[in-house]
PDB file of N, CA and C in Angstrom:
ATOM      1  N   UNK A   1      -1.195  15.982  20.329  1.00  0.00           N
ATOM      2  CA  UNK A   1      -0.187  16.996  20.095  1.00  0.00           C
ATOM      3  C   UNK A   1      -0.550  17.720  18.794  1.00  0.00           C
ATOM      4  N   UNK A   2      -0.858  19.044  18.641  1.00  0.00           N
ATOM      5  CA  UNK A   2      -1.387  19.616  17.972  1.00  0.00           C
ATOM      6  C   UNK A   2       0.089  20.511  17.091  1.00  0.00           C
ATOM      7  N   UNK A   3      -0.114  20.488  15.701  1.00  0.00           N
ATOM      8  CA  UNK A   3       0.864  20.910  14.545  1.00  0.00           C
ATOM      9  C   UNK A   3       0.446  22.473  14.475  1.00  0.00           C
ATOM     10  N   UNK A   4       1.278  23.080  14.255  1.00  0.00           N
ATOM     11  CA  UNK A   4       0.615  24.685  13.518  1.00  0.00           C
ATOM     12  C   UNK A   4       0.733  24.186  12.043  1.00  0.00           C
ATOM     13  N   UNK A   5       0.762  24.325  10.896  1.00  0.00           N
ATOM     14  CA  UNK A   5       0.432  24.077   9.772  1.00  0.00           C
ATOM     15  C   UNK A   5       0.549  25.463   8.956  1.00  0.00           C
ATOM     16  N   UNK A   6       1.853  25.906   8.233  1.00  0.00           N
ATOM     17  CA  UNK A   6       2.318  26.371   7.496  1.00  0.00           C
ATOM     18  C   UNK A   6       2.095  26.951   6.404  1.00  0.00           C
ATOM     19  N   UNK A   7       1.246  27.759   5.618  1.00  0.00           N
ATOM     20  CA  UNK A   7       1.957  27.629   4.098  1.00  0.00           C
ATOM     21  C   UNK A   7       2.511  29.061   3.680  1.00  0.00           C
ATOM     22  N   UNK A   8       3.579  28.400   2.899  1.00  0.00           N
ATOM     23  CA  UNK A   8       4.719  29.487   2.294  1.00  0.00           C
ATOM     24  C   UNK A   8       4.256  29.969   1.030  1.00  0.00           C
ATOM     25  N   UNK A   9       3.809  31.429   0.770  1.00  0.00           N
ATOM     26  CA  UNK A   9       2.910  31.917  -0.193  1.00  0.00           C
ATOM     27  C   UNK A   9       3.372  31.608  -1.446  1.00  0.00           C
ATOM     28  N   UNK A  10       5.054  32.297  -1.391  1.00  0.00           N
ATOM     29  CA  UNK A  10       5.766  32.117  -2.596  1.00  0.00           C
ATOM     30  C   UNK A  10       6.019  30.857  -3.550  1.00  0.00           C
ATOM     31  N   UNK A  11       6.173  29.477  -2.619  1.00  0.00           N
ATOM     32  CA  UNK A  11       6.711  28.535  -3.229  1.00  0.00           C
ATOM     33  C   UNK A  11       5.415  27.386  -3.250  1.00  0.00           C
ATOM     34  N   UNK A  12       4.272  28.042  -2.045  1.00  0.00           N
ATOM     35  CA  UNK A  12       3.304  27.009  -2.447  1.00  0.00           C
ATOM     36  C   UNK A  12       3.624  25.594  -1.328  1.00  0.00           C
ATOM     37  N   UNK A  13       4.471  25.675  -0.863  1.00  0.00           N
ATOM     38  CA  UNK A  13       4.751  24.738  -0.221  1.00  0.00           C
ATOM     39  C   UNK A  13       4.066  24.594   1.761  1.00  0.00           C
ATOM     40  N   UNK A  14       3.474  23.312   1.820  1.00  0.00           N
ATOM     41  CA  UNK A  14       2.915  23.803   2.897  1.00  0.00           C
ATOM     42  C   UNK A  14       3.574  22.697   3.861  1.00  0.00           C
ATOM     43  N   UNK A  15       3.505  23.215   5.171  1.00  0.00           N
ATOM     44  CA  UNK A  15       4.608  22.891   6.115  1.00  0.00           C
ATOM     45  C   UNK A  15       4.022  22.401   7.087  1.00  0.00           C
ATOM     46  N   UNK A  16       4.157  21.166   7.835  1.00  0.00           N
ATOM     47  CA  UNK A  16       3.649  21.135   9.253  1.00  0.00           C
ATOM     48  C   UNK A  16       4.716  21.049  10.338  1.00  0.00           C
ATOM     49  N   UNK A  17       4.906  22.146  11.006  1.00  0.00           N
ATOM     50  CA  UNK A  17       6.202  21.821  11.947  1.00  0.00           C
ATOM     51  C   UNK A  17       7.191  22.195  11.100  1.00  0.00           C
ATOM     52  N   UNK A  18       7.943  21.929  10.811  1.00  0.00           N
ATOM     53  CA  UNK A  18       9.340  21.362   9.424  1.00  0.00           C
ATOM     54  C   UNK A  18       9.060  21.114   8.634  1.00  0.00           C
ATOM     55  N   UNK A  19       8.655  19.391   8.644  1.00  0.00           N
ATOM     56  CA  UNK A  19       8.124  18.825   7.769  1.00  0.00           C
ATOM     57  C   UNK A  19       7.187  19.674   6.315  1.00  0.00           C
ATOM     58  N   UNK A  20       7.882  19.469   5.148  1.00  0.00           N
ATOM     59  CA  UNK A  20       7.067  19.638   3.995  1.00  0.00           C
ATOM     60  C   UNK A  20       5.931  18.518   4.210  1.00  0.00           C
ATOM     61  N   UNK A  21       4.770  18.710   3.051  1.00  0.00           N
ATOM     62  CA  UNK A  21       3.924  18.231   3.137  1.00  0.00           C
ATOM     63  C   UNK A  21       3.134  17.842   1.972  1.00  0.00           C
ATOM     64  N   UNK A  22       2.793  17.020   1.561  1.00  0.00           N
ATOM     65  CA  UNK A  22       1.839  16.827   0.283  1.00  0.00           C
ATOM     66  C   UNK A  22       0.868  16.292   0.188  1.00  0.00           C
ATOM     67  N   UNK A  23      -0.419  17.073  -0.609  1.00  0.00           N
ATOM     68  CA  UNK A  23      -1.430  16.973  -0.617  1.00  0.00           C
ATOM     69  C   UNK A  23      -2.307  16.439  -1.925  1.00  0.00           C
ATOM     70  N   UNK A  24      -3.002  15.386  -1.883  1.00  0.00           N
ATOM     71  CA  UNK A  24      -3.165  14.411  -2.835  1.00  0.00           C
ATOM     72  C   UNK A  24      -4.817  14.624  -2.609  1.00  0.00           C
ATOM     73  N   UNK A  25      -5.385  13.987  -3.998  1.00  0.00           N
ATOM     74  CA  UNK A  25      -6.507  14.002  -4.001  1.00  0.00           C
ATOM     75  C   UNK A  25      -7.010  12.235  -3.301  1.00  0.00           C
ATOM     76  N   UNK A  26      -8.446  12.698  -2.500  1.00  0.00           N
ATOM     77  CA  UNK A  26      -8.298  11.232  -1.435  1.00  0.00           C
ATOM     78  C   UNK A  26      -8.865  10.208  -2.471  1.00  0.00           C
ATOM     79  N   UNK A  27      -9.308  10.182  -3.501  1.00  0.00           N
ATOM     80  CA  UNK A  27      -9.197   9.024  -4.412  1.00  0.00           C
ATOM     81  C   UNK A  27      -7.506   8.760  -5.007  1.00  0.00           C
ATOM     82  N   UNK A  28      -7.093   9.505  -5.049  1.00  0.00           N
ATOM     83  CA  UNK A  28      -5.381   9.203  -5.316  1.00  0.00           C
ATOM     84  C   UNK A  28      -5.113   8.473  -4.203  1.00  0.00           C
ATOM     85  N   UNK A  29      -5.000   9.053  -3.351  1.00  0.00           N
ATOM     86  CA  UNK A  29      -4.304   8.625  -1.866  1.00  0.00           C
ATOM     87  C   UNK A  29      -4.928   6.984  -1.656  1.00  0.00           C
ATOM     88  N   UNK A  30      -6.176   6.657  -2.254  1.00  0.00           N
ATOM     89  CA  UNK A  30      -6.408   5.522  -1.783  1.00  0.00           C
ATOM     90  C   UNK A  30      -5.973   4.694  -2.744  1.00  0.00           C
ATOM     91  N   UNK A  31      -6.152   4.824  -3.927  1.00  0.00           N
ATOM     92  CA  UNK A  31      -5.390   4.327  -5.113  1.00  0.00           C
ATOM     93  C   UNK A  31      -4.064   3.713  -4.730  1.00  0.00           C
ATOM     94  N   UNK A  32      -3.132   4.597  -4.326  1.00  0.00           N
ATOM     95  CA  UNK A  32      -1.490   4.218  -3.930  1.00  0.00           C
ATOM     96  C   UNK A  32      -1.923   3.774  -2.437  1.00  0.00           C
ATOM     97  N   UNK A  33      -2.712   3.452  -1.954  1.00  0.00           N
ATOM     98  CA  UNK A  33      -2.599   2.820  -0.601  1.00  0.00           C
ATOM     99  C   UNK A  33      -2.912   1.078  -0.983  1.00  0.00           C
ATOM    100  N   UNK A  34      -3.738   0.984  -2.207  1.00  0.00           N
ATOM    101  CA  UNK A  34      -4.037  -0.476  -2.479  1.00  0.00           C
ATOM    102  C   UNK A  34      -2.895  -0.685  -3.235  1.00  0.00           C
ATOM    103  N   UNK A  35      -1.779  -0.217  -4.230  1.00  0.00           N
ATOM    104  CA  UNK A  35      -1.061  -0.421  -4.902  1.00  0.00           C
ATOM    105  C   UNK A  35       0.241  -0.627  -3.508  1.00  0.00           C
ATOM    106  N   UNK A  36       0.312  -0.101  -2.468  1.00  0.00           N
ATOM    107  CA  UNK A  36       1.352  -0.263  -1.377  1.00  0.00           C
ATOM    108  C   UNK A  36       0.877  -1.428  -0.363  1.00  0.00           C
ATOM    109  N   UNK A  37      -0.165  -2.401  -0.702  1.00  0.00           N
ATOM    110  CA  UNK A  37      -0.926  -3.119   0.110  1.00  0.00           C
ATOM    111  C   UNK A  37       0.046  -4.049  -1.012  1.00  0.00           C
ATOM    112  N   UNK A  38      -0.559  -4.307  -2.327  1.00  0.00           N
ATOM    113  CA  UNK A  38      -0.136  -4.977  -3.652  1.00  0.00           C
ATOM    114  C   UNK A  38       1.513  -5.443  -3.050  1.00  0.00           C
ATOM    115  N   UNK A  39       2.246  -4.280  -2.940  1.00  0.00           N
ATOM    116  CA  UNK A  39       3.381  -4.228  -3.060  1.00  0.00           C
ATOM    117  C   UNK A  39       3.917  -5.036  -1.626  1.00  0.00           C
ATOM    118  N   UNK A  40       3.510  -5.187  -0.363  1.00  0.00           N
ATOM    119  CA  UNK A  40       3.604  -5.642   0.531  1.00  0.00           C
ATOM    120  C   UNK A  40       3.519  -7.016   0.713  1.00  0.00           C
ATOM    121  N   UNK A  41       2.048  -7.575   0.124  1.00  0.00           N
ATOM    122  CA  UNK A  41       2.172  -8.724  -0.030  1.00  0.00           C
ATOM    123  C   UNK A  41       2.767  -9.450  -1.146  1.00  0.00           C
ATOM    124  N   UNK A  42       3.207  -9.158  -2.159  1.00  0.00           N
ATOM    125  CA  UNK A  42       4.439  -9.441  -2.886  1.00  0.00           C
ATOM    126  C   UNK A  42       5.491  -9.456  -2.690  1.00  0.00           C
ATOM    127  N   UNK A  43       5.846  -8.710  -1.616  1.00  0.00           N
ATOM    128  CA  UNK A  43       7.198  -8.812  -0.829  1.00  0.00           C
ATOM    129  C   UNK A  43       7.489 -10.159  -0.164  1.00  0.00           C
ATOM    130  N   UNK A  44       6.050 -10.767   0.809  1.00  0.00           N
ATOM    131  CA  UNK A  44       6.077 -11.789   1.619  1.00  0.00           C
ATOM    132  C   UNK A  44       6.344 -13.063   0.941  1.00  0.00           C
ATOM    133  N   UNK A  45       7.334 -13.778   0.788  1.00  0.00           N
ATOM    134  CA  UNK A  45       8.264 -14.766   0.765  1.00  0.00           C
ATOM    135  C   UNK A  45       6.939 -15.644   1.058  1.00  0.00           C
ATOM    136  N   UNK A  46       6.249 -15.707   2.341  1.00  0.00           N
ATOM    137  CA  UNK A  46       5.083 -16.750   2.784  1.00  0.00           C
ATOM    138  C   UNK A  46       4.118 -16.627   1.780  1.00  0.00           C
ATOM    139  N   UNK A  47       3.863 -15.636   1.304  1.00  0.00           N
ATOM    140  CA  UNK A  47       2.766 -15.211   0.118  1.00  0.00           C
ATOM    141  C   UNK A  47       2.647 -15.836  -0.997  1.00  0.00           C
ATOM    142  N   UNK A  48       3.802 -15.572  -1.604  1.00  0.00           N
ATOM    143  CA  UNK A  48       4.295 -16.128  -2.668  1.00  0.00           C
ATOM    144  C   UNK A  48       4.393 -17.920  -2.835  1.00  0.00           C
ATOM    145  N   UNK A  49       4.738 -18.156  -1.678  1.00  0.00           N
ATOM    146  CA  UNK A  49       4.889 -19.577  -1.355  1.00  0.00           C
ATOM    147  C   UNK A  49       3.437 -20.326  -1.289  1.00  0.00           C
ATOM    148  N   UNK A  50       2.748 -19.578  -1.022  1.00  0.00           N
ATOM    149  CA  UNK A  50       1.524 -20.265  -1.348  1.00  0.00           C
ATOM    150  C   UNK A  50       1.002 -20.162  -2.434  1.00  0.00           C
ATOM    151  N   UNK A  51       0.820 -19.274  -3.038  1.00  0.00           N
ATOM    152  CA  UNK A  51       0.837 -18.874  -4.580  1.00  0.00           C
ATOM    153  C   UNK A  51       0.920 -19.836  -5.128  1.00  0.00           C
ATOM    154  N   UNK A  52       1.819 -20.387  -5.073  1.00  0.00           N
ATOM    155  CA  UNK A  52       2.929 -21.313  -5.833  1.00  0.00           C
ATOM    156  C   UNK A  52       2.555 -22.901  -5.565  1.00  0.00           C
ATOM    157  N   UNK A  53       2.007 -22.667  -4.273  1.00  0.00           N
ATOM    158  CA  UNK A  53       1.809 -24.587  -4.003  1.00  0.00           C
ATOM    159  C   UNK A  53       0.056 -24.336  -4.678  1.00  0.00           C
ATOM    160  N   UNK A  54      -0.597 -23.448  -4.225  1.00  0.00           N
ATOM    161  CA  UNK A  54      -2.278 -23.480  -4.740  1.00  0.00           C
ATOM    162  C   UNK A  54      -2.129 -23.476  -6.247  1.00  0.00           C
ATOM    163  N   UNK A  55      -1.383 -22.989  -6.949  1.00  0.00           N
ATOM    164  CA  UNK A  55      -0.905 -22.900  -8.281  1.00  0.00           C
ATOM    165  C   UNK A  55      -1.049 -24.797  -8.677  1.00  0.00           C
ATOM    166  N   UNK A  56      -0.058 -25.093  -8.203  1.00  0.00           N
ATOM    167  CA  UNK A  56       0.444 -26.499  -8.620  1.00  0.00           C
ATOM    168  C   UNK A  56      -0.523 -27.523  -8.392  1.00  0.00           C
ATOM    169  N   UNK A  57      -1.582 -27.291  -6.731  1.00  0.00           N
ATOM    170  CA  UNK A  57      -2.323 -28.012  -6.386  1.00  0.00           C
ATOM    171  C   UNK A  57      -3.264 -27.967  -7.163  1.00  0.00           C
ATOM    172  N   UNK A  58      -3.879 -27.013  -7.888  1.00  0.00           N
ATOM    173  CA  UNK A  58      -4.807 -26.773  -8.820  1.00  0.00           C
ATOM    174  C   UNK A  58      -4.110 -27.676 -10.482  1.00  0.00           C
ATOM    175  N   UNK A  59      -3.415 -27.417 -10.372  1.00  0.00           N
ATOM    176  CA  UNK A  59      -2.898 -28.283 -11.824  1.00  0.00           C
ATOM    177  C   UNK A  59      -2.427 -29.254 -11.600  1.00  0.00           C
ATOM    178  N   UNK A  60      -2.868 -30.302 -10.717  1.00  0.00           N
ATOM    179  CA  UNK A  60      -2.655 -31.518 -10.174  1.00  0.00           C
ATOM    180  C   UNK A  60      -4.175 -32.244  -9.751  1.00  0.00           C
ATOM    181  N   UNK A  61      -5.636 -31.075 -10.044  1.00  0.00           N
ATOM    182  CA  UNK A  61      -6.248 -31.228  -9.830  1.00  0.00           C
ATOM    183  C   UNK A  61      -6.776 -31.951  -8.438  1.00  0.00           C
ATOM    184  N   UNK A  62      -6.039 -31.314  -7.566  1.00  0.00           N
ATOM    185  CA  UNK A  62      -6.330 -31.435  -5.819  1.00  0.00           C
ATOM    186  C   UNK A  62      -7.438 -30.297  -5.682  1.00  0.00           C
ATOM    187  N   UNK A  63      -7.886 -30.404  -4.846  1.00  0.00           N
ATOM    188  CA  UNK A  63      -9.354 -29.643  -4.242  1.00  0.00           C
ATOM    189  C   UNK A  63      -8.676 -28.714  -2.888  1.00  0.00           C
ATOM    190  N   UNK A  64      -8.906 -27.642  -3.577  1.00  0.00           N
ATOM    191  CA  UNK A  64      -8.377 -26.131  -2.763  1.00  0.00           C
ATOM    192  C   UNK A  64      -9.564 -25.782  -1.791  1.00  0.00           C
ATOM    193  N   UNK A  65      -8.975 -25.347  -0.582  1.00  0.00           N
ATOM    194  CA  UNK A  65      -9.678 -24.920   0.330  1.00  0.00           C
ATOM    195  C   UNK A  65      -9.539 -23.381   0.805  1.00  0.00           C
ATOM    196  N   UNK A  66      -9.914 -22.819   0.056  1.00  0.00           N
ATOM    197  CA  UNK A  66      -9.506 -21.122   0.681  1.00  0.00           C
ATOM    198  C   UNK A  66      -9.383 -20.735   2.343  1.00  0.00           C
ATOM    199  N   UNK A  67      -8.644 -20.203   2.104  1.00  0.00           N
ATOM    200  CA  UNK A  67      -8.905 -19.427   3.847  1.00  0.00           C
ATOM    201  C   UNK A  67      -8.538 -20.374   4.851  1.00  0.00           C
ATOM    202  N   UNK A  68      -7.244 -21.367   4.086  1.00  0.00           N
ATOM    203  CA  UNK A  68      -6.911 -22.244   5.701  1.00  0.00           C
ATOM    204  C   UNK A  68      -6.009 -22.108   5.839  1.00  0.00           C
TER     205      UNK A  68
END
């Protein structure tokens, strides 16, 4: 499904459909895509929870196994 794609001379603002639109430089864009990755798995409750036991298991000097 193909957009017509907009832009409004005066305000600079460019449109696809309705939708406003913003345009980022693609090293930005990837920047805030690893910082929204960051932010995701910090969210996960399961994440954290392991965090937390590999944390302890390590300062209990138990032998960590990545990736199980």
């Amino acid at each position: 499904m193909a957009s017509k794609v907009f832009l409004v001379d005066k305000s600079k603002t460019i449109r696809v459909g309705k939708e406003p639109m913003v345009l980022v430089p693609l090293k930005l864009w990837r920047m805030l895509e690893d910082h929204l990755e960051d932010q995701e798995a910090l969210a996960s409750k399961n994440y954290l929870r392991r965090i937390r036991k590999a944390r302890k298991d390590v300062a209990e000097g138990k032998v960590i196994y990545p990736f199980r």
